[in-house]
Protein backbone atom coordinates (compact mmCIF):
# COMPACT_ATOMS: atom_id res chain seq x y z
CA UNK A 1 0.00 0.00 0.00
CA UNK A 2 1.11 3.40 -0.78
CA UNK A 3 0.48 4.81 2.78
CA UNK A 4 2.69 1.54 4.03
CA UNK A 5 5.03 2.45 1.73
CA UNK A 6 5.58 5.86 2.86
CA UNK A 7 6.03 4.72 5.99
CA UNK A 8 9.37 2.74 5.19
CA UNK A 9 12.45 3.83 5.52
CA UNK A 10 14.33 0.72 3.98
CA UNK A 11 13.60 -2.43 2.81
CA UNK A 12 14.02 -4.68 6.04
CA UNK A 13 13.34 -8.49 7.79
CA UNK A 14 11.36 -7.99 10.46
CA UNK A 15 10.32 -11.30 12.10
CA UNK A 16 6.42 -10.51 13.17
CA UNK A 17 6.95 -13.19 15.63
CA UNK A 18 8.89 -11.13 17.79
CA UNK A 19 9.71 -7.57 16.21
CA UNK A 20 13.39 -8.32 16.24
CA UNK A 21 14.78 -6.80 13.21
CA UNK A 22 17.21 -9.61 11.10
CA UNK A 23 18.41 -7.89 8.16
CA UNK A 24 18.10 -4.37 6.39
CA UNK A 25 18.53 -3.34 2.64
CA UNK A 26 19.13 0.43 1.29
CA UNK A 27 17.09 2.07 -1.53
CA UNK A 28 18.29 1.28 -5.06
CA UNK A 29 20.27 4.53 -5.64
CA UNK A 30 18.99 7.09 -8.80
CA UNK A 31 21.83 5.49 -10.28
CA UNK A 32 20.80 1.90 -10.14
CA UNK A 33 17.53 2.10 -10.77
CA UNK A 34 18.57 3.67 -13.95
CA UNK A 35 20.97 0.59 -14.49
CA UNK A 36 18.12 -1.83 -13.60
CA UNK A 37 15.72 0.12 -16.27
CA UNK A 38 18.71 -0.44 -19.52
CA UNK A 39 19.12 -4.08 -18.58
CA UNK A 40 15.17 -4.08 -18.81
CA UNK A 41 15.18 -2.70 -22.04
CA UNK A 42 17.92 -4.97 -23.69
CA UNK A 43 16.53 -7.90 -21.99
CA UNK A 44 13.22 -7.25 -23.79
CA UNK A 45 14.57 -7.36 -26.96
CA UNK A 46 16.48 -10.86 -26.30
CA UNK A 47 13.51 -12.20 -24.78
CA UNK A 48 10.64 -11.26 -28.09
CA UNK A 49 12.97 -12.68 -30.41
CA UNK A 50 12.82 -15.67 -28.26
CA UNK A 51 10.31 -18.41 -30.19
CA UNK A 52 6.93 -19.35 -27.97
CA UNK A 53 8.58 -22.60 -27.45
CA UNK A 54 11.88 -21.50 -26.21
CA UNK A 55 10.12 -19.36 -23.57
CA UNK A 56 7.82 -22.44 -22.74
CA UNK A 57 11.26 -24.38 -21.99
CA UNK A 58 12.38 -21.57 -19.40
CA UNK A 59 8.76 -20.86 -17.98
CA UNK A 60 9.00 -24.76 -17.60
CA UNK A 61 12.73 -24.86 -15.74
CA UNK A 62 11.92 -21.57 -13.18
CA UNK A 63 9.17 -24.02 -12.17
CA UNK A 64 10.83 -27.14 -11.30
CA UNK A 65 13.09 -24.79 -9.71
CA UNK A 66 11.27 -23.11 -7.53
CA UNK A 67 9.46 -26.63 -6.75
CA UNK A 68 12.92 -27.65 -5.46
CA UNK A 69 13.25 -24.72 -3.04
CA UNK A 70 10.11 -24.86 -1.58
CA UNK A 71 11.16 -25.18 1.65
CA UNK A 72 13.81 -22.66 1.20
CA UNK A 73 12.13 -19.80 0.36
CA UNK A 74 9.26 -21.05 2.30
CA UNK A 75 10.79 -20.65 5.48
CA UNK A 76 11.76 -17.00 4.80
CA UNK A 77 8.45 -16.54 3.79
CA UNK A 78 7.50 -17.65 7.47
CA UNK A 79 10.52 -15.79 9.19
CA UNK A 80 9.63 -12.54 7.39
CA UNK A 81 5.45 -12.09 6.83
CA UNK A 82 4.30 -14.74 9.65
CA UNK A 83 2.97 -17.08 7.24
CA UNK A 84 2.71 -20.91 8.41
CA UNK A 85 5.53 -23.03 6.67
CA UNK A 86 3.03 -25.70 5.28
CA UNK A 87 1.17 -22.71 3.85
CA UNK A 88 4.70 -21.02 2.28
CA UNK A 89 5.17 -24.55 1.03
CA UNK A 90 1.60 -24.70 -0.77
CA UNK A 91 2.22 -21.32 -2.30
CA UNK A 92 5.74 -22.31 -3.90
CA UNK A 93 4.24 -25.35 -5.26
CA UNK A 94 0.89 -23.08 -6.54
CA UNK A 95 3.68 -20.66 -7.94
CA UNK A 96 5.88 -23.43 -9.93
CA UNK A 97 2.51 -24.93 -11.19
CA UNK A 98 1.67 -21.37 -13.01
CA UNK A 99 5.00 -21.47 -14.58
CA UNK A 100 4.22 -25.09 -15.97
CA UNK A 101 0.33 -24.23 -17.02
CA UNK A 102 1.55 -21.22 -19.10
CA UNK A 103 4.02 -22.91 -20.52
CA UNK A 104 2.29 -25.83 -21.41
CA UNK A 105 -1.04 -23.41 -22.71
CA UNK A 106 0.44 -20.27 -23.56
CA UNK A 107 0.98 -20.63 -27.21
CA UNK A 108 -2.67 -22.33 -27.80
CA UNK A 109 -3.86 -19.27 -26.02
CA UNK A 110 -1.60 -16.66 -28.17
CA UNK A 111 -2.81 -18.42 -31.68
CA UNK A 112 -4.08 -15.77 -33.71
CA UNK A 113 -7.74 -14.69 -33.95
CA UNK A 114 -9.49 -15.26 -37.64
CA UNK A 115 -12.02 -12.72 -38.13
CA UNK A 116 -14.33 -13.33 -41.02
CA UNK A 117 -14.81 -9.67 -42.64
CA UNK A 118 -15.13 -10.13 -46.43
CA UNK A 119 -11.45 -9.87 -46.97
CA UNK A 120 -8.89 -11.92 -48.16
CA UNK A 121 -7.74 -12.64 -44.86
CA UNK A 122 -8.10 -10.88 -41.49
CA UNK A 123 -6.62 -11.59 -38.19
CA UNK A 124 -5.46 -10.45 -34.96
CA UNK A 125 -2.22 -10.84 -33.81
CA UNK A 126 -0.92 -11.22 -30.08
CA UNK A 127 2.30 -9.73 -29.13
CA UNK A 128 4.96 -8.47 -27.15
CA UNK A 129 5.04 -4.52 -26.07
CA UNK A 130 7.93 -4.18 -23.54
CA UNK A 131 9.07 -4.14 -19.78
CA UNK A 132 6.05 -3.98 -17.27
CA UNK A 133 6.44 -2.58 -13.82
CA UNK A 134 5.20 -4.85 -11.37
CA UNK A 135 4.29 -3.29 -7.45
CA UNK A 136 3.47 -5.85 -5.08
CA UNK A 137 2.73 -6.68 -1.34
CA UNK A 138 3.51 -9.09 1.39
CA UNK A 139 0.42 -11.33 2.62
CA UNK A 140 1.51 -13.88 -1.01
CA UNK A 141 4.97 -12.50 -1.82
CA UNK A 142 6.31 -15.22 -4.45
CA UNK A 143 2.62 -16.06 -5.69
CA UNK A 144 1.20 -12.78 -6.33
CA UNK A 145 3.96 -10.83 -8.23
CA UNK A 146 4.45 -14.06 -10.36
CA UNK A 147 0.07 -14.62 -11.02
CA UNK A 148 0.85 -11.20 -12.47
CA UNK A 149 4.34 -11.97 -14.40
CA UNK A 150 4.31 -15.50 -15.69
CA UNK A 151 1.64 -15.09 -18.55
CA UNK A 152 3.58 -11.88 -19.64
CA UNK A 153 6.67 -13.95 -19.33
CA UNK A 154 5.12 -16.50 -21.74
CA UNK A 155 3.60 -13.34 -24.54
CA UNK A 156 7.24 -12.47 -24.45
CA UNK A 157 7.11 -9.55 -22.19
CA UNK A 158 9.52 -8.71 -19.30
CA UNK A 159 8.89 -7.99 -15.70
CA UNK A 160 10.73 -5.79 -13.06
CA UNK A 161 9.23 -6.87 -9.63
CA UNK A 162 9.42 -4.22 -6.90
CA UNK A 163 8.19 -5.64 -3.97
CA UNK A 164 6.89 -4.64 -0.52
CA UNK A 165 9.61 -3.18 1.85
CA UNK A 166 9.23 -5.70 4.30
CA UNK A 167 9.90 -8.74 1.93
CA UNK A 168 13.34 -8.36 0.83
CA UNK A 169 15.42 -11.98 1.00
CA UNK A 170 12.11 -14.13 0.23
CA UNK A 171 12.38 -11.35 -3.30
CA UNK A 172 15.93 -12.08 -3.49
CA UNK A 173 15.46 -15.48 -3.33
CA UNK A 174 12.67 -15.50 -6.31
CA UNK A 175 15.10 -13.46 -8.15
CA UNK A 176 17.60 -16.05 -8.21
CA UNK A 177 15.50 -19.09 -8.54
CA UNK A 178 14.28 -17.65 -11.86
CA UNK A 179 17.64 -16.40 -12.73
CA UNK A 180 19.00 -19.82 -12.12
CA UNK A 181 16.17 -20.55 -14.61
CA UNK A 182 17.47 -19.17 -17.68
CA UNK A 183 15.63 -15.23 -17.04
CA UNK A 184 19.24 -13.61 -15.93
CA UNK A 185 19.31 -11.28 -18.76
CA UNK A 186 17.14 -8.54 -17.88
CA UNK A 187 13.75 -10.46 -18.04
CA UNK A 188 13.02 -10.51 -14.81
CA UNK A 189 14.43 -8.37 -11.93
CA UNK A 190 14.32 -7.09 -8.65
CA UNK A 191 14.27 -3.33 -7.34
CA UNK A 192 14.12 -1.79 -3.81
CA UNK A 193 12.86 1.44 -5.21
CA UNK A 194 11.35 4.08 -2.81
CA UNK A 195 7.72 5.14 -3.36
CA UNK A 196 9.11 8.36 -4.24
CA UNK A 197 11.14 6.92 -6.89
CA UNK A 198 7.75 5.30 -8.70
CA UNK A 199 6.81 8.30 -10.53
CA UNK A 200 10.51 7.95 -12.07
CA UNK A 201 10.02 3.98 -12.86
CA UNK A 202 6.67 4.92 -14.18
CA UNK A 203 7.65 7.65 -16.20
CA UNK A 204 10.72 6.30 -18.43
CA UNK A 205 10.33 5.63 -21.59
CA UNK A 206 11.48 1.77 -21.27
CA UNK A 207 8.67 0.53 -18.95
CA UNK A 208 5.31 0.61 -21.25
CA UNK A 209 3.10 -0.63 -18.04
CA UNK A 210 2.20 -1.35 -14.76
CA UNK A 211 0.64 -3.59 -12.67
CA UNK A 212 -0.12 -2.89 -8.77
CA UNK A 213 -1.81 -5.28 -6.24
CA UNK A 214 -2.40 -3.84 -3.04
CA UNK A 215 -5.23 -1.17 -1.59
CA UNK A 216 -7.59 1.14 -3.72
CA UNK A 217 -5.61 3.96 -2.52
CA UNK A 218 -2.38 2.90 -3.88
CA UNK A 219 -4.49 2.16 -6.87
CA UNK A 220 -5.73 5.70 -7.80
CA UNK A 221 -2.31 6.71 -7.02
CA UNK A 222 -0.15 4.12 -9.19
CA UNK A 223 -3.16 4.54 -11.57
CA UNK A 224 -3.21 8.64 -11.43
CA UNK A 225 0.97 8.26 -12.57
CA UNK A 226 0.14 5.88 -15.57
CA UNK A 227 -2.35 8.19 -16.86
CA UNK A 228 -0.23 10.85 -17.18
CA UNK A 229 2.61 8.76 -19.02
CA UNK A 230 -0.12 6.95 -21.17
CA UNK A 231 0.97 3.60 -19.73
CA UNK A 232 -1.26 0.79 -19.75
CA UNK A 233 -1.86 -0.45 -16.37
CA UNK A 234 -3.81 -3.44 -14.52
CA UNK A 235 -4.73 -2.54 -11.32
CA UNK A 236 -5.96 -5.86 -8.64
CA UNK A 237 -7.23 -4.00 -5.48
CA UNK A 238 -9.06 -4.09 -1.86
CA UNK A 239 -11.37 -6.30 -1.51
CA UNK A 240 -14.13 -6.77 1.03
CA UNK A 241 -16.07 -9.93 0.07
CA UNK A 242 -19.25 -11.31 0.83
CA UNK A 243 -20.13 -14.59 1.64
CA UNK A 244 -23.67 -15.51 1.39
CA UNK A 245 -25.04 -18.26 3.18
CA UNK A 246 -28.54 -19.01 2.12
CA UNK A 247 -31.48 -21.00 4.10
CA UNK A 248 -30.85 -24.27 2.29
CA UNK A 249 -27.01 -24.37 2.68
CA UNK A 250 -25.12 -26.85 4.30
CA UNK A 251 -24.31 -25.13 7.74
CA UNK A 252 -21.58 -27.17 8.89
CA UNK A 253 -19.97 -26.59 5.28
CA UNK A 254 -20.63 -23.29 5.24
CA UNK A 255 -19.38 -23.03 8.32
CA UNK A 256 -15.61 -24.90 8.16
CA UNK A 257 -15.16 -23.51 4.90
CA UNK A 258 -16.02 -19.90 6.11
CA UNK A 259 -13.83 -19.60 8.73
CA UNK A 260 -11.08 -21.08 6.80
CA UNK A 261 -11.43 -18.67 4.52
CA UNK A 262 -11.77 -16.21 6.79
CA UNK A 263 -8.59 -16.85 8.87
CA UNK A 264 -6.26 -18.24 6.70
CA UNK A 265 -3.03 -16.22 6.27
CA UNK A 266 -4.18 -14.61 9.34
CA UNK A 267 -7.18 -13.07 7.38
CA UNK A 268 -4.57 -10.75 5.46
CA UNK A 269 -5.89 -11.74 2.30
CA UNK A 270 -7.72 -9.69 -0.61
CA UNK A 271 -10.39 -11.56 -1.45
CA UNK A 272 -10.89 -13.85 2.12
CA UNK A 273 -14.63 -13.70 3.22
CA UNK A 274 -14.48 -10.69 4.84
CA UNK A 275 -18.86 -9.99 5.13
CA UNK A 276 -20.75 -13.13 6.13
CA UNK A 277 -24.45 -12.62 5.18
CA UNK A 278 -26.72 -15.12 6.42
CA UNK A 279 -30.67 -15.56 6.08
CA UNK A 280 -32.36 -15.37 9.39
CA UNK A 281 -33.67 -18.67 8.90
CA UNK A 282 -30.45 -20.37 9.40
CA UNK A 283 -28.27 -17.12 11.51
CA UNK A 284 -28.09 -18.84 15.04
CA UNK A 285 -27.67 -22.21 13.93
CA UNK A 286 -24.48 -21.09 11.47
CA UNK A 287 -23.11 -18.55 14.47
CA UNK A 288 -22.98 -21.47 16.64
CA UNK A 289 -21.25 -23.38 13.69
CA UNK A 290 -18.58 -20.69 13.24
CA UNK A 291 -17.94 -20.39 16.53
CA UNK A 292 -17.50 -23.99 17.04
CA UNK A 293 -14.70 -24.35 14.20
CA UNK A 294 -12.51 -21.45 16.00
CA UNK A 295 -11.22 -24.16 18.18
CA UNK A 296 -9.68 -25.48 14.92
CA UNK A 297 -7.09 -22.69 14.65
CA UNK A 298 -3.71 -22.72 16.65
CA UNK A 299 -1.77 -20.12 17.08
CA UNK A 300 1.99 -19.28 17.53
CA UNK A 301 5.44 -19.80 15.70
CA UNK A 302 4.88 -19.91 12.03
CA UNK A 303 7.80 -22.67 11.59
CA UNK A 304 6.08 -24.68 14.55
CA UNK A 305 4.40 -27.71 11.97
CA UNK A 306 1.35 -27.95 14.64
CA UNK A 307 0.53 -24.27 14.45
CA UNK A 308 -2.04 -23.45 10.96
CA UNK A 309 -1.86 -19.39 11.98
CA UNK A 310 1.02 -16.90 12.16
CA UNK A 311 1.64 -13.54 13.35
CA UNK A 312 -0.05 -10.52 11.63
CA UNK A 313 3.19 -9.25 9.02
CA UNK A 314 3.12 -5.62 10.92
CA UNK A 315 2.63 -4.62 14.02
CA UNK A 316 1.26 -1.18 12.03
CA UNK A 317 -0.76 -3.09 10.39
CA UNK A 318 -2.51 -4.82 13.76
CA UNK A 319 -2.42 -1.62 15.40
CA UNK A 320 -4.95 -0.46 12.26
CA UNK A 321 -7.07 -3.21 12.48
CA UNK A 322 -7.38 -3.13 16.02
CA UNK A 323 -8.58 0.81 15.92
CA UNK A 324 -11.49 -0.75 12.74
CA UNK A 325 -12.61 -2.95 15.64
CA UNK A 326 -12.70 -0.48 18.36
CA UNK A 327 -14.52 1.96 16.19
CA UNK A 328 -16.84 -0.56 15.02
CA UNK A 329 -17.72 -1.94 18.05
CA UNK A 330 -17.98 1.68 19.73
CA UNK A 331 -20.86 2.29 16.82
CA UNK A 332 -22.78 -0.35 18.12
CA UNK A 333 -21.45 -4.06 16.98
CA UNK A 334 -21.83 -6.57 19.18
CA UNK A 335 -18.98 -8.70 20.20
CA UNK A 336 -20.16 -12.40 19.76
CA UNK A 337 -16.79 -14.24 20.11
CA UNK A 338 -13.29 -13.53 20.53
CA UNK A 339 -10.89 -11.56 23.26
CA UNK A 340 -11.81 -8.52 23.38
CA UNK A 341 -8.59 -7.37 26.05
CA UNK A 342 -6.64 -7.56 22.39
CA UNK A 343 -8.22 -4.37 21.29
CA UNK A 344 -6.69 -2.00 24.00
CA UNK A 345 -4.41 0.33 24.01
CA UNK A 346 -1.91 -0.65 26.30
CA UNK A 347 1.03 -2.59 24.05
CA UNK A 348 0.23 -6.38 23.73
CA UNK A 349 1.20 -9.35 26.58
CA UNK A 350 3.01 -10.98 23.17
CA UNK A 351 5.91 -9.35 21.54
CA UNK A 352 4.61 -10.79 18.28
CA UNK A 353 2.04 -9.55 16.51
CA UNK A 354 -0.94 -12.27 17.33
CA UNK A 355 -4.40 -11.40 16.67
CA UNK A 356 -7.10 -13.65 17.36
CA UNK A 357 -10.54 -13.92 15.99
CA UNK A 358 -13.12 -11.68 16.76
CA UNK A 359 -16.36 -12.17 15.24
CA UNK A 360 -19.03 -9.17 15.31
CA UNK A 361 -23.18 -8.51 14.69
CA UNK A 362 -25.64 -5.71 14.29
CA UNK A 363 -22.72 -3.96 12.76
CA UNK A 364 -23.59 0.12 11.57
CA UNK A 365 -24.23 0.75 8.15
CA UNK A 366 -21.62 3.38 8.31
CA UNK A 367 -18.62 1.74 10.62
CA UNK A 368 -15.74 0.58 9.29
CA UNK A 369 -16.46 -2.91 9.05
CA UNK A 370 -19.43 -2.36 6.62
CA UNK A 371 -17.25 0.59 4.75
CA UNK A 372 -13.94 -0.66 4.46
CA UNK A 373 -11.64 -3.69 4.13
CA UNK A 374 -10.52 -5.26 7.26
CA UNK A 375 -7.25 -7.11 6.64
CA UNK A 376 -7.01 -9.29 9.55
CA UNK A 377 -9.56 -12.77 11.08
CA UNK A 378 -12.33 -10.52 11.77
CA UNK A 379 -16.01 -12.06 10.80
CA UNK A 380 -18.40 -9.57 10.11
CA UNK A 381 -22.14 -10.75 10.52
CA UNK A 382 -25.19 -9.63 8.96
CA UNK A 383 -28.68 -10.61 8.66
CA UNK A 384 -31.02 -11.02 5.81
CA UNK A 385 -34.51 -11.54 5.59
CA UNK A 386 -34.70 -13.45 2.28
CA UNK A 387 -32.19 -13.66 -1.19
CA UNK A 388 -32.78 -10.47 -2.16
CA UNK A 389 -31.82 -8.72 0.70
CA UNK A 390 -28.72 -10.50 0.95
CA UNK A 391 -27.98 -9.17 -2.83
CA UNK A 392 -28.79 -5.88 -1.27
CA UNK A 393 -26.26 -6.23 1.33
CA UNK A 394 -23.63 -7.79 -0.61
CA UNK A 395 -23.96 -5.02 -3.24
CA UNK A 396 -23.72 -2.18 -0.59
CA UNK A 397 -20.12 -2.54 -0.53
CA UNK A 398 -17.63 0.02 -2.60
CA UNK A 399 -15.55 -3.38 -3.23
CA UNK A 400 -16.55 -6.05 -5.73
CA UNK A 401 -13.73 -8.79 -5.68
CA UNK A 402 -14.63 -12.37 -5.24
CA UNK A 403 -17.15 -13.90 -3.17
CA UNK A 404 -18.70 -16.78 -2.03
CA UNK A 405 -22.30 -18.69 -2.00
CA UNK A 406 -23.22 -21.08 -0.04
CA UNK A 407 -26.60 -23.23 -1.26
CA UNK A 408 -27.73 -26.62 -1.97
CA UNK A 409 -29.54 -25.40 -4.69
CA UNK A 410 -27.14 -24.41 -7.84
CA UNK A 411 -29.47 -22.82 -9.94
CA UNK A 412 -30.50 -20.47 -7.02
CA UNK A 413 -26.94 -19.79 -5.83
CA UNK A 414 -26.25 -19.27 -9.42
CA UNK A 415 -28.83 -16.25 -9.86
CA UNK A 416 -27.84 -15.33 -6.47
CA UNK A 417 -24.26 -14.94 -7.98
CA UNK A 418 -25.12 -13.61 -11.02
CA UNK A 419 -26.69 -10.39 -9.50
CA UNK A 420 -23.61 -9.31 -7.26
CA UNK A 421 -21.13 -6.70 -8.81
CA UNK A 422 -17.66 -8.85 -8.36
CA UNK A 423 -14.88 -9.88 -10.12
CA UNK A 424 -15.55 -13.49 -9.43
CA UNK A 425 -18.04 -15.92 -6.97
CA UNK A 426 -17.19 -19.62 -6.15
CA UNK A 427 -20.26 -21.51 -4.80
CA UNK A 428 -20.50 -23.80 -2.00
CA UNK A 429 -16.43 -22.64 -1.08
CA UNK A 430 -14.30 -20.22 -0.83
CA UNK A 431 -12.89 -17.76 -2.88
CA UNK A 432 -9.50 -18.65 -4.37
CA UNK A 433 -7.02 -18.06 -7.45
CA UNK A 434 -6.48 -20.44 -10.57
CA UNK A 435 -4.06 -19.93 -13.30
CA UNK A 436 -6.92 -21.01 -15.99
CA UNK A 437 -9.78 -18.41 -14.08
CA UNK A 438 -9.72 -14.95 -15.12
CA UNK A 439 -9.29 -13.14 -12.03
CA UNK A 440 -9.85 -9.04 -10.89
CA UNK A 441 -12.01 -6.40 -9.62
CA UNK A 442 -14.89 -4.42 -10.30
CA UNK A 443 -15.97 -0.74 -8.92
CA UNK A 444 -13.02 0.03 -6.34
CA UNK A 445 -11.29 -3.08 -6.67
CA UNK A 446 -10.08 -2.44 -9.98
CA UNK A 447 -9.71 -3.35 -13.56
CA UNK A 448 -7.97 -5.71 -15.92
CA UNK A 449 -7.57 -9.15 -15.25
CA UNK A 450 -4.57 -11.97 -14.84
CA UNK A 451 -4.29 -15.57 -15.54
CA UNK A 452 -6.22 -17.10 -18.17
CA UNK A 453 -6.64 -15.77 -21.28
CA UNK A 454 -7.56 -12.72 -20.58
CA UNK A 455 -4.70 -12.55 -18.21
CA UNK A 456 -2.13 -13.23 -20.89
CA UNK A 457 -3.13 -11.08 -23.23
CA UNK A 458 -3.64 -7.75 -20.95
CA UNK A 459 -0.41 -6.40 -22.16
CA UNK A 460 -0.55 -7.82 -25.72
């Protein structure tokens, strides 16, 4: 996030388990970021001239490699954003699988378009344009930057990755893996650049766009410099997604799946259930559910193989979510589960940053839980008296993401689904990524889509 961002004053390892700080990195200088920006340029041009296949065989070595050091980079994943090493583990492997699908697929999905149009011939062509700027964040620091790189990899496109300031080795360590894969000539790099130094990035003539995940205010603002170069750019925002359960769902289902959605990653994901909306019919009966499956979740030391839930990645970041809460809850939400001595003032018992679930009713129309994403396990309750009410609800939000439906009855989830503004809705689970599945926003979650087809031709 751009506000996060400002905040930083290097690029550092920070282990959220106990604040201690392990390792710091300066700002690439004016000087290297110009030297990272020429050996984007000529790698571009080595790269196009590169034959589908060719690419296919890299895309298809970075992914075996990165297979291989799984538990590597997975356990700096753990030491520096909190994340549970099984989980690390399960993103590597999600990661080296994109590199084999677009490999495998990309060229079917480049083939050229006939058009019938009373020519001779007619036909649209898919290529290449340049460098892209990639800005990324923390919560899936390997996955996320490469959902957004690997299809461009495969057009023939090259990436410069600048990721969040408080991921540096697990970036280094993607560098080289893909380096080590064949992409050490300027296809795809690493820069610790300074938010103030985006503008610059943004701005020279070699990068021709830009792709930012992170908040809908780093979005207008990433989006705001793009305009004013005339650089394409895809922008995968803030999210705050409903999950509807509806009076013939399975409640137990609903229920596991919900709070695993919910909590994994320690609920610091975009599009995690974030606003549960529930028919009256079946409320009680799923808030005793939900509260029955938070015994499931143990808490502690992210390399610990019994733990499933790490440390919030800032304590900022906690210290945010914990004022969300506090305002919420001062507007009138009720407090149906969770420990509620977490939300004071006073600095936490734990030097880590631990945040436990809280799950909250009758919650304002206007707080912050209804208005605005909440990036941590909080579960947001509302009631609704029949499907249309719950579209209602869901469709109040300024997000539109993913989201979830839970229903026995497909063809009614299905029209339930079809009438909420979102990027995407999964039914009877929860929301997820897939490299075939177009995925993105709508309203302030953004525009432009990755993976898929659409994904790999965004900057064709």
């Amino acid at each position: 996030e751009m506000k996060a961002l400002s905040k930083a004053s290097r690029f550092a390892t920070i282990n959220p388990l106990n604040n201690k700080l392990i390792k710091e990195f300066d700002f690439a200088t004016p000087k290297e970021i110009e030297q990272k920006l020429a050996k984007m340029s000529s790698g571009y041009q080595l790269h196009k001239s590169r034959s589908l296949e060719e690419r296919a065989q890299i895309l298809e070595k970075c992914g075996d490699i990165l297979e291989q050091r799984a538990e590597e980079i997975g356990r700096m994943i753990s030491i520096e954003m909190g994340k549970p090493l099984a989980s690390a583990m399960g993103e590597m492997k999600k990661s080296a699988n994109h590199f084999r699908y677009f490999a495998k697929n990309g060229k079917s999905m480049l083939e050229p378009t006939i058009i019938e149009a009373g020519y001779k011939r007619s036909y649209v062509l898919y290529q290449p344009m340049g460098p892209i700027y990639n800005i990324m964040p923390w919560n899936f620091p390997i996955w996320l930057p490469l959902k957004a790189c690997v299809p461009n990899l495969m057009l023939g496109n090259t990436a410069l990755l600048k990721p969040s300031p408080n991921m540096p080795q697990a970036s280094l360590m993607l560098e080289k893996a893909l380096h080590d894969g064949g992409l050490n000539n300027g296809e795809f790099e690493v820069i610790f650049a300074d938010v103030d130094q985006t503008e610059t990035i943004i701005g020279d003539d070699s990068i021709i766009g830009v792709t930012l995940t992170g908040s809908s205010a780093a979005g207008k603002s990433i989006a705001a410099i793009a305009g004013k170069y005339l650089k394409k750019c895809v922008m995968e925002l803030g999210g705050s997604d409903a999950f509807v359960v509806l009076d013939d769902a399975d409640i137990k289902k609903a229920a596991k799946l919900g709070a695993l959605g919910r909590i994994q990653n320690t609920g610091q994901v975009c599009i995690a259930s974030k606003r549960f909306i529930v028919l009256d019919k079946v409320y009680d009966a799923f808030v005793e559910a939900l509260k029955a499956e938070m015994e499931n979740f143990k808490f502690g030391d992210p390399l610990d193989p019994n733990v499933n839930v790490g440390p919030m990645a800032r304590r900022d970041l906690m210290d945010e979510l914990k004022g969300q809460i506090n305002t919420t809850i001062s507007m009138g939400a009720n407090v149906l589960y969770g420990n509620t001595n977490q939300l004071k003032e006073d600095p936490p018992s734990s030097e880590g940053n631990f945040f436990t679930p809280i799950i909250l009713d009758n919650i304002p129309a206007e707080s912050p839980c209804t208005k605005e994403e909440i990036f941590g396990p909080v579960f947001s309750l509302f009631r609704a008296k029949n499907d249309k009410e719950a579209i209602k609800i869901a469709n109040s939000s300024i997000y539109g993401l993913g989201g979830a439906i839970f229903s026995e009855n497909e063809l009614r989830a299905s029209k339930v689904a079809a009438a909420i503004d979102t990027g995407s809705i999964w039914i009877n689970t929860f929301n997820q990524t897939d490299s075939r599945l177009p995925f993105g926003g709508t309203k302030q979650s953004g525009f432009g889509r990755e993976c898929g087809v659409p994904g790999i031709k965004e900057f064709a």
